[in-house]
PDB file of N, CA and C in Angstrom:
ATOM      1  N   UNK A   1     116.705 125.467  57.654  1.00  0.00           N
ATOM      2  CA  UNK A   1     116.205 124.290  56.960  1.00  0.00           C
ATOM      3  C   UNK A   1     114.685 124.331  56.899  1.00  0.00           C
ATOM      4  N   UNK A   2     113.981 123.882  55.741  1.00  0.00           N
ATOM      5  CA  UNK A   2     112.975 124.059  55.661  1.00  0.00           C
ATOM      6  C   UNK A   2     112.204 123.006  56.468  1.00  0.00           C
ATOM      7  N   UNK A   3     111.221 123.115  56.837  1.00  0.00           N
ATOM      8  CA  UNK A   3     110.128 121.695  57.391  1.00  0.00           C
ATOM      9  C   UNK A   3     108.698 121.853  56.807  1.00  0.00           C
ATOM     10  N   UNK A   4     108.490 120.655  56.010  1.00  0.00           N
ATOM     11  CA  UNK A   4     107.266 120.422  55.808  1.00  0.00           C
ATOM     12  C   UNK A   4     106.488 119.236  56.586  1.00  0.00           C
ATOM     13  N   UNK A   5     105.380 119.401  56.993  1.00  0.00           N
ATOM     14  CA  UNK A   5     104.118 118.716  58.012  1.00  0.00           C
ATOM     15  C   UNK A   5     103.517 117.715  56.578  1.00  0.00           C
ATOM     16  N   UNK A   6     103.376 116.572  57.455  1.00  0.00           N
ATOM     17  CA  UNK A   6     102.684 115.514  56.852  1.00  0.00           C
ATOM     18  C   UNK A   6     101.686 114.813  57.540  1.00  0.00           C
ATOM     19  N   UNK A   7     100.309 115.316  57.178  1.00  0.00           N
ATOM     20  CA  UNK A   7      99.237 115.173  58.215  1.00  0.00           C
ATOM     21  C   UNK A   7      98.732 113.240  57.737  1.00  0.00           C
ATOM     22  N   UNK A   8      99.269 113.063  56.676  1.00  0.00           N
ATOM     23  CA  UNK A   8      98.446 111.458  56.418  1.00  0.00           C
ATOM     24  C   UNK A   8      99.509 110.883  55.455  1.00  0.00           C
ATOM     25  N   UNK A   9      98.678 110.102  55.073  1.00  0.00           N
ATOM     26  CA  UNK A   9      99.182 109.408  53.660  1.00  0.00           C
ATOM     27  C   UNK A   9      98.183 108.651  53.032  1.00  0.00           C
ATOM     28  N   UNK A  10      98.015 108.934  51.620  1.00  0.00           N
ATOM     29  CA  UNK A  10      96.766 108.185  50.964  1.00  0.00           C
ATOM     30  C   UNK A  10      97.116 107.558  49.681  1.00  0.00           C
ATOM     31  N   UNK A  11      96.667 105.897  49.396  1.00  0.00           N
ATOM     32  CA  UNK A  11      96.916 105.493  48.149  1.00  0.00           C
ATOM     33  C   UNK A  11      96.658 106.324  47.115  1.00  0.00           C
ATOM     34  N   UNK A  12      97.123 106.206  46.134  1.00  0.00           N
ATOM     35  CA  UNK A  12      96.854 107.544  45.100  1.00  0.00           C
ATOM     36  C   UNK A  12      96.094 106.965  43.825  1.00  0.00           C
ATOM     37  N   UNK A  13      95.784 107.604  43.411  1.00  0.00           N
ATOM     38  CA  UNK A  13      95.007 107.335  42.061  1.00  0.00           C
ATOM     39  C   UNK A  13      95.732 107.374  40.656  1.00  0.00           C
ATOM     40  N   UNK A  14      94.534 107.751  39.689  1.00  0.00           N
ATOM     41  CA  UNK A  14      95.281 107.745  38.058  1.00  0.00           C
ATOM     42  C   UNK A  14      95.422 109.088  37.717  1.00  0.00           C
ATOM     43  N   UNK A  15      94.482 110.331  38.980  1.00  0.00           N
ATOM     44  CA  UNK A  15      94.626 111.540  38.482  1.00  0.00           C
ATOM     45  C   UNK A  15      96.064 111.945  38.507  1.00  0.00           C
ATOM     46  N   UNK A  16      97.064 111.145  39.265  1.00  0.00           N
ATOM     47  CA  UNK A  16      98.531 111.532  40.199  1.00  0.00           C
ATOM     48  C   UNK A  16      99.261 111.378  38.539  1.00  0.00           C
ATOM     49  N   UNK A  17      98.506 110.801  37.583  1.00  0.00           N
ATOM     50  CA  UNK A  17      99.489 110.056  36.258  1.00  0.00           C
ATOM     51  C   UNK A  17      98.893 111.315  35.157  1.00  0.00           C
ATOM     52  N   UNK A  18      98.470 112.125  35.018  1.00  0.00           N
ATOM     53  CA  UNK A  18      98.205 113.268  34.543  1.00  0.00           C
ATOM     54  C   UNK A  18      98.629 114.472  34.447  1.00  0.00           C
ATOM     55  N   UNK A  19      99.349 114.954  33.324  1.00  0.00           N
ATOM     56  CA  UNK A  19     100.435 116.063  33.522  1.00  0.00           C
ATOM     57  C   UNK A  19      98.953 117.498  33.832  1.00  0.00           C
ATOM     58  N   UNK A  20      99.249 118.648  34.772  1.00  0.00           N
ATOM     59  CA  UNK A  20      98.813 119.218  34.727  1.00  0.00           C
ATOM     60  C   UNK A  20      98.495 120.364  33.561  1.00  0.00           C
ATOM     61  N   UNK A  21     100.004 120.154  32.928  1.00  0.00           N
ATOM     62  CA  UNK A  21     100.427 121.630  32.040  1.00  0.00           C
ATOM     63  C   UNK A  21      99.861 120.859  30.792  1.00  0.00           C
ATOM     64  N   UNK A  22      99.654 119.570  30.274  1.00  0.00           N
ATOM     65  CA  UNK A  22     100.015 118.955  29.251  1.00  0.00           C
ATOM     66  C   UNK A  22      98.522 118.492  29.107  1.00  0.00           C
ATOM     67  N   UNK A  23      98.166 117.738  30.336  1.00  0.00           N
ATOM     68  CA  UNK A  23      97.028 116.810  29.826  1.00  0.00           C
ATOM     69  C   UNK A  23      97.214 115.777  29.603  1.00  0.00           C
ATOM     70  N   UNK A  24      98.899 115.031  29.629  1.00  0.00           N
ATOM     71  CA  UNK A  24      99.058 113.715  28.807  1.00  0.00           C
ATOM     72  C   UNK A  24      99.310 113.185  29.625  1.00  0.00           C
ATOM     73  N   UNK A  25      98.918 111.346  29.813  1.00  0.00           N
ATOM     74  CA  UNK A  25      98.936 110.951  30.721  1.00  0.00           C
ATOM     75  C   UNK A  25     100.677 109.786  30.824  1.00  0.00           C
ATOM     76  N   UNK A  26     100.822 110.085  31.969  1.00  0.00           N
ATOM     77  CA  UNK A  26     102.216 109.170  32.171  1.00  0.00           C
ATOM     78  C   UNK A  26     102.268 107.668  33.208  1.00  0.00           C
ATOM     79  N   UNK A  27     101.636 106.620  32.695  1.00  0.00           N
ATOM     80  CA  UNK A  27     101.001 105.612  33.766  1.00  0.00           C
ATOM     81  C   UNK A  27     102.295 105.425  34.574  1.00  0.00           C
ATOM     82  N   UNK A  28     103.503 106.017  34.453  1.00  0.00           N
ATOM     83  CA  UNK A  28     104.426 105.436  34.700  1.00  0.00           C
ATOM     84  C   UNK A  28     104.732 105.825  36.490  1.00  0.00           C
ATOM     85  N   UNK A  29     104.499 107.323  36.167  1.00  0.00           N
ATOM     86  CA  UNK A  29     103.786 107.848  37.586  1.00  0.00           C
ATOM     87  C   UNK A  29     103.415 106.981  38.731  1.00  0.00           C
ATOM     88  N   UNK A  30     102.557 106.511  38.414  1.00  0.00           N
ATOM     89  CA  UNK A  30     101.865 105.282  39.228  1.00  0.00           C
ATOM     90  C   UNK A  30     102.522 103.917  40.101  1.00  0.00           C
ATOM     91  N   UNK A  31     103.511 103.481  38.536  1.00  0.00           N
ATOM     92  CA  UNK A  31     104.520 102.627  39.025  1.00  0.00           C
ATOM     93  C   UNK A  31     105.509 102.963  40.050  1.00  0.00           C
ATOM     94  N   UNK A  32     105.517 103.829  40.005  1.00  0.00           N
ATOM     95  CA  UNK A  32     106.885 104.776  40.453  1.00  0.00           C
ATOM     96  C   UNK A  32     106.212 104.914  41.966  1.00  0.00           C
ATOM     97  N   UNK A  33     104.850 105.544  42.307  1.00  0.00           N
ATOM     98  CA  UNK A  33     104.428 105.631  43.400  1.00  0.00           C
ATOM     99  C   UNK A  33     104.378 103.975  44.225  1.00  0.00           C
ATOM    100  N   UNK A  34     103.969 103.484  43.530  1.00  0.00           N
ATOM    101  CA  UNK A  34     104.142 101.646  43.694  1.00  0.00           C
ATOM    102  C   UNK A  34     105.169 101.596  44.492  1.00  0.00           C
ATOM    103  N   UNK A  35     106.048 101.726  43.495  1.00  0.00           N
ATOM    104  CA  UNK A  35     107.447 100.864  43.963  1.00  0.00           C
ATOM    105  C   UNK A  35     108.228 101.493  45.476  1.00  0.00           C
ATOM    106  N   UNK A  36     108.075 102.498  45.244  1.00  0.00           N
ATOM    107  CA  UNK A  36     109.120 103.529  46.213  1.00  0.00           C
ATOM    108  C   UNK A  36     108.448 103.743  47.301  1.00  0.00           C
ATOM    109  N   UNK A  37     107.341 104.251  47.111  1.00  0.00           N
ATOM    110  CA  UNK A  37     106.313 104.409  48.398  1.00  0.00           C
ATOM    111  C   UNK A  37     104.932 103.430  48.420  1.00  0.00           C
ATOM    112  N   UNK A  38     105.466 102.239  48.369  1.00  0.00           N
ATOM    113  CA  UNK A  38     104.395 101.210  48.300  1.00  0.00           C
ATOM    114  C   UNK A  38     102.599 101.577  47.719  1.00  0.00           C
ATOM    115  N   UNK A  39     102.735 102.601  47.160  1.00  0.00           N
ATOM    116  CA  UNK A  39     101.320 103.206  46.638  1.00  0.00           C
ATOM    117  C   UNK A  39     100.675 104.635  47.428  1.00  0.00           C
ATOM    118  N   UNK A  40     102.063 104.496  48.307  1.00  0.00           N
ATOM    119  CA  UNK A  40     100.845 105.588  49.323  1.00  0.00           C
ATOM    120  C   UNK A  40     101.612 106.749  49.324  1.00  0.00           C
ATOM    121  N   UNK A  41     101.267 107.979  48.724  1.00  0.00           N
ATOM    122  CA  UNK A  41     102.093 109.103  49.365  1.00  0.00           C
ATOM    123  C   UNK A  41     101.495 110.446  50.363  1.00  0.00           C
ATOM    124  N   UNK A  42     102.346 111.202  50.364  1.00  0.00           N
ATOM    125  CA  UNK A  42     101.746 112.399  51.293  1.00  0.00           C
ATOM    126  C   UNK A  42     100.809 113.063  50.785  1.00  0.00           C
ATOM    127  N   UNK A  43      99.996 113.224  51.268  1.00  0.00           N
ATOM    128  CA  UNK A  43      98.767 114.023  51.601  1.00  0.00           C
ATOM    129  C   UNK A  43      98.050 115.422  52.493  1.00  0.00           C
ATOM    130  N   UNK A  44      97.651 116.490  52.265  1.00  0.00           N
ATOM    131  CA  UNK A  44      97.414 117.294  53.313  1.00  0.00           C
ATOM    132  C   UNK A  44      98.637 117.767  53.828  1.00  0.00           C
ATOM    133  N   UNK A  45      99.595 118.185  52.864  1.00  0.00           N
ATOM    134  CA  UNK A  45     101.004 118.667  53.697  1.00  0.00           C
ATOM    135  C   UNK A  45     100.502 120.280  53.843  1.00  0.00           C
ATOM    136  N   UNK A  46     101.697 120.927  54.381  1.00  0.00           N
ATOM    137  CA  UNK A  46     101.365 121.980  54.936  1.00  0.00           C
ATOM    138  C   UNK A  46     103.354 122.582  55.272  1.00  0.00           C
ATOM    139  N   UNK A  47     103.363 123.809  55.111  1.00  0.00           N
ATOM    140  CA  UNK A  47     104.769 124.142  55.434  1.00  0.00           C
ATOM    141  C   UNK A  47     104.936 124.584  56.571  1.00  0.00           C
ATOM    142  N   UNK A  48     105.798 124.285  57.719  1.00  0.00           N
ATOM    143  CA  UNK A  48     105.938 124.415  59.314  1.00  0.00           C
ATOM    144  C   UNK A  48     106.693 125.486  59.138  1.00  0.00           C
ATOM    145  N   UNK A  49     107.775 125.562  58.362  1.00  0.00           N
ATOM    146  CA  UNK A  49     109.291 126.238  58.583  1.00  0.00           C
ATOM    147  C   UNK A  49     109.861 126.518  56.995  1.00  0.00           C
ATOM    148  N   UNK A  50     109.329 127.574  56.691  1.00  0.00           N
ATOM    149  CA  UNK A  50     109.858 128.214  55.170  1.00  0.00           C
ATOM    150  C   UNK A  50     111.266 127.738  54.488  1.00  0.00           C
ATOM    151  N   UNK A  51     111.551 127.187  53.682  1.00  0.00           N
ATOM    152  CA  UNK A  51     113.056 127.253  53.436  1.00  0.00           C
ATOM    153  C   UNK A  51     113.220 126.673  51.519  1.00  0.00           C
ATOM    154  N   UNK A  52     113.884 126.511  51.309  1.00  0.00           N
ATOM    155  CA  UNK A  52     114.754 125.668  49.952  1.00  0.00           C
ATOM    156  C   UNK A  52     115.127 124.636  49.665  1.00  0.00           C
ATOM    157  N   UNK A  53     114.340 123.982  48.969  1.00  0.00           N
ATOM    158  CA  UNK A  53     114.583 122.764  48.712  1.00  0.00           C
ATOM    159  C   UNK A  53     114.362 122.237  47.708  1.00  0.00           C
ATOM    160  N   UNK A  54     116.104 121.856  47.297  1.00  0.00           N
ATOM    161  CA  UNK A  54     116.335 121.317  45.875  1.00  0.00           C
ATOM    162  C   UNK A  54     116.345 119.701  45.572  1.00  0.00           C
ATOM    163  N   UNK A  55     116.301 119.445  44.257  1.00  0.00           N
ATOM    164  CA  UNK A  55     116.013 118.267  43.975  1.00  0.00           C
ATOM    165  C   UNK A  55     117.638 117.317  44.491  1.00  0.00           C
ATOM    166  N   UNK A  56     117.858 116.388  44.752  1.00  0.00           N
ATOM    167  CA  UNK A  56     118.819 115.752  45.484  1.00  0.00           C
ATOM    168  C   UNK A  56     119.147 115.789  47.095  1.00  0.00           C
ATOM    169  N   UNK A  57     118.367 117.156  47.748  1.00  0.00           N
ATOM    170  CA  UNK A  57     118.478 117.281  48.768  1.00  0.00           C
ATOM    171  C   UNK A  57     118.604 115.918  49.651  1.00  0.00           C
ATOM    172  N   UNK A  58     119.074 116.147  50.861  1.00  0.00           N
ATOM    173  CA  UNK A  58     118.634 115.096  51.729  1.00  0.00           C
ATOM    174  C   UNK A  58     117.476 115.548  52.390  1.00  0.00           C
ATOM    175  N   UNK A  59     116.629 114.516  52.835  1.00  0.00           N
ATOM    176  CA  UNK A  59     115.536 114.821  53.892  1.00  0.00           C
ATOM    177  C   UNK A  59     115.269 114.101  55.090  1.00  0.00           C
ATOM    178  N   UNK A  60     114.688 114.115  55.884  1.00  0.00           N
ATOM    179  CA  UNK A  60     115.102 112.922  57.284  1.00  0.00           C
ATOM    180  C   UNK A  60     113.581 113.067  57.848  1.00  0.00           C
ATOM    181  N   UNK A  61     112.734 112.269  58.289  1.00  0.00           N
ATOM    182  CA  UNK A  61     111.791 112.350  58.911  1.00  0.00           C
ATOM    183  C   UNK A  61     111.494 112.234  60.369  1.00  0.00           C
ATOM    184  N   UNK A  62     110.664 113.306  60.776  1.00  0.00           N
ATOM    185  CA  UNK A  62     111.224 113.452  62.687  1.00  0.00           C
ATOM    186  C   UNK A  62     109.606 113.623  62.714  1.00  0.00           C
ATOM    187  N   UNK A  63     109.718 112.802  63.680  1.00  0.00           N
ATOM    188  CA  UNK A  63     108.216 113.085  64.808  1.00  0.00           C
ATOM    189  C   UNK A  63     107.781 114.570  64.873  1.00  0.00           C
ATOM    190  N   UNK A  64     106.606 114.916  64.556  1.00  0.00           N
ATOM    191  CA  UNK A  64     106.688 116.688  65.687  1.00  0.00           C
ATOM    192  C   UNK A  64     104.689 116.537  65.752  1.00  0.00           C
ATOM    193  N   UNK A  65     104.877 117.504  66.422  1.00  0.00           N
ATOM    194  CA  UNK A  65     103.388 117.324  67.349  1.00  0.00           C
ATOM    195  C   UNK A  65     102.216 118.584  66.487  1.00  0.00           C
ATOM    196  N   UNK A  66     103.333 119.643  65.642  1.00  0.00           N
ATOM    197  CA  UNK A  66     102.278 120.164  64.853  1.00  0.00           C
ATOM    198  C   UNK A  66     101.230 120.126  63.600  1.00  0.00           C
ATOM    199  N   UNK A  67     100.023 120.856  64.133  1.00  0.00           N
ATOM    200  CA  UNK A  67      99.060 120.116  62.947  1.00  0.00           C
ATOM    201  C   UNK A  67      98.658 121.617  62.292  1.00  0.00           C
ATOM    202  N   UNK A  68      98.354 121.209  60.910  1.00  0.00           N
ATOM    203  CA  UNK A  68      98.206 122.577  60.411  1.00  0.00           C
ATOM    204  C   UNK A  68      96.623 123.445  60.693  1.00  0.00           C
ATOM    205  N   UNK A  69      96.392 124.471  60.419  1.00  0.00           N
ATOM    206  CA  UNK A  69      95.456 125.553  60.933  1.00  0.00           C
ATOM    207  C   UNK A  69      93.995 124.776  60.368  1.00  0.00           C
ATOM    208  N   UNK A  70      94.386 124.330  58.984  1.00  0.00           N
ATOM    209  CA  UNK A  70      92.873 124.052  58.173  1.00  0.00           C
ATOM    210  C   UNK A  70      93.570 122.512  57.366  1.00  0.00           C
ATOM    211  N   UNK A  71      92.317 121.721  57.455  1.00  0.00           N
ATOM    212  CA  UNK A  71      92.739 121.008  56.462  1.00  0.00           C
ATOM    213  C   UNK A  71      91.392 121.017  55.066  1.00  0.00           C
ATOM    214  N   UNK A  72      92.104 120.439  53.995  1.00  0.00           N
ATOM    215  CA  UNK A  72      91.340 120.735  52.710  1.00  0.00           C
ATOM    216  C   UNK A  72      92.232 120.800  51.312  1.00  0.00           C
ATOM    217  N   UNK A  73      91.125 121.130  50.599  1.00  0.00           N
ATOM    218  CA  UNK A  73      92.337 121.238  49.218  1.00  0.00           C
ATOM    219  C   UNK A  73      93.085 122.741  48.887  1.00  0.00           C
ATOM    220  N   UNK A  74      93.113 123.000  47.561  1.00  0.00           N
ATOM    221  CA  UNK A  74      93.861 124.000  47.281  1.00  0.00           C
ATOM    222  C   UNK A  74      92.988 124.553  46.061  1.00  0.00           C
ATOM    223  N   UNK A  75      93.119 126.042  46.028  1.00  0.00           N
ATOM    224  CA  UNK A  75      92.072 126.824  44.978  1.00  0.00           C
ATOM    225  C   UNK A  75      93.266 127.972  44.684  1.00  0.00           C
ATOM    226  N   UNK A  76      93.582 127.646  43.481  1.00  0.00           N
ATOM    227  CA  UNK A  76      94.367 129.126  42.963  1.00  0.00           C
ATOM    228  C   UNK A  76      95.593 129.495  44.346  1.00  0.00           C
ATOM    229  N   UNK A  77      96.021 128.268  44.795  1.00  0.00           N
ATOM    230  CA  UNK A  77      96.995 128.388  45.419  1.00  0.00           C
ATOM    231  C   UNK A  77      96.625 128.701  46.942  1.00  0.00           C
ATOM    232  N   UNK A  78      95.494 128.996  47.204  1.00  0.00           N
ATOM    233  CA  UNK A  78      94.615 129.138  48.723  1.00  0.00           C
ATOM    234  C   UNK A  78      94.249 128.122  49.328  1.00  0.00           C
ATOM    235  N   UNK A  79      94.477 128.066  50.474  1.00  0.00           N
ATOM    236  CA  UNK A  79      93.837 126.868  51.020  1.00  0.00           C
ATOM    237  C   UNK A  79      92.049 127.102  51.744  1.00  0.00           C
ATOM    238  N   UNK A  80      91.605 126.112  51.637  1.00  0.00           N
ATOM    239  CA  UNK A  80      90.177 126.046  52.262  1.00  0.00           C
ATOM    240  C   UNK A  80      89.361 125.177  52.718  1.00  0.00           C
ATOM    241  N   UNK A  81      88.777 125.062  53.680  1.00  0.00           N
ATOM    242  CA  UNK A  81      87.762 124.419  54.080  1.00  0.00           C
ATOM    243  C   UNK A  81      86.544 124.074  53.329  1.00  0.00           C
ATOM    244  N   UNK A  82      85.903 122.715  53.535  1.00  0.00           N
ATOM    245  CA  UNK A  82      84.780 122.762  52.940  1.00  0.00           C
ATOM    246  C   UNK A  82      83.786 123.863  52.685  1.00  0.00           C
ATOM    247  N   UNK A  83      83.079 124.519  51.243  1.00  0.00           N
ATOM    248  CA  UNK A  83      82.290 125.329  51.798  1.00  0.00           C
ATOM    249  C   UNK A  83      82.596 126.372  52.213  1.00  0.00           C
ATOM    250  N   UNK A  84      84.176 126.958  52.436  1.00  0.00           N
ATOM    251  CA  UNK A  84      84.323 128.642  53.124  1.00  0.00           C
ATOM    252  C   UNK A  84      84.986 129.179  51.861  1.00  0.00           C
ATOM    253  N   UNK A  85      85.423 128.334  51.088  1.00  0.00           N
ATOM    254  CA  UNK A  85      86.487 129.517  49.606  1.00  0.00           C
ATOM    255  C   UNK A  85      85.082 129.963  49.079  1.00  0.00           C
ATOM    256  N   UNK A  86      83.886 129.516  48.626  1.00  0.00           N
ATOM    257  CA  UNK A  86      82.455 130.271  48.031  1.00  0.00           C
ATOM    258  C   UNK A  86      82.441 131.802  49.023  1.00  0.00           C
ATOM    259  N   UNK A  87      82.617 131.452  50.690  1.00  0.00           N
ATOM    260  CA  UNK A  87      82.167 132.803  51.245  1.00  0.00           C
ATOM    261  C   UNK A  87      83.438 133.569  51.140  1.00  0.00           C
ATOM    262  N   UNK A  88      84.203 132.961  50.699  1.00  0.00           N
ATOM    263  CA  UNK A  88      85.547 134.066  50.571  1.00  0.00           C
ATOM    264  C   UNK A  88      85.827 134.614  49.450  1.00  0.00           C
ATOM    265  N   UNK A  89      84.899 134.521  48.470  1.00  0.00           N
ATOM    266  CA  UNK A  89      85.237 134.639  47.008  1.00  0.00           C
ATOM    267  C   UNK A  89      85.901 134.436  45.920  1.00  0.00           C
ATOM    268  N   UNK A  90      86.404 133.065  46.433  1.00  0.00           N
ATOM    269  CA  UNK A  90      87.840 132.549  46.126  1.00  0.00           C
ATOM    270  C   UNK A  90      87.439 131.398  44.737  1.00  0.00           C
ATOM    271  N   UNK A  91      86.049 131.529  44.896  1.00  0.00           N
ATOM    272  CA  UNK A  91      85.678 130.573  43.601  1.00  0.00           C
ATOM    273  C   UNK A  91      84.382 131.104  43.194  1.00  0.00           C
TER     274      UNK A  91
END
């Protein structure tokens, strides 16, 4: 079974209502984050335990004590620290 780490949770914005591939915006997104997850979703995840996971799955949320290596955003699928993807050549 797969496990993914959930280091926070942060209200989300209007960028979350923006198709990446498209450009077009879907306010509906938004509502949807509203309703279900009172505005706030995951943030800073990170994968603990490799696995598959399809849409309908079940999922269950459990306490665990691990935190991931780096936190930060994402560049071409890399993760990085403030300031270290420039010395890594990653941008």
């Amino acid at each position: 079974d797969a496990v993914v780490g959930v280091l926070n949770l942060h209200q989300r914005c209007v960028v979350t209502t923006i198709d990446p591939d498209t450009g077009e915006q879907d306010v509906d997104v938004l509502r949807r984050i509203r309703d279900r997850f009172h505005g706030r979703i995951a943030l800073n995840c990170w994968v603990i335990r490799p696995g598959t996971i399809a849409v309908g799955d079940a999922a269950t949320l459990v306490e665990n004590a691990s935190e991931p290596a780096q936190v930060g955003g994402w560049i071409l699928g890399a993760p990085y620290r403030a300031g270290s993807a420039r010395r890594r050549g990653v941008i």
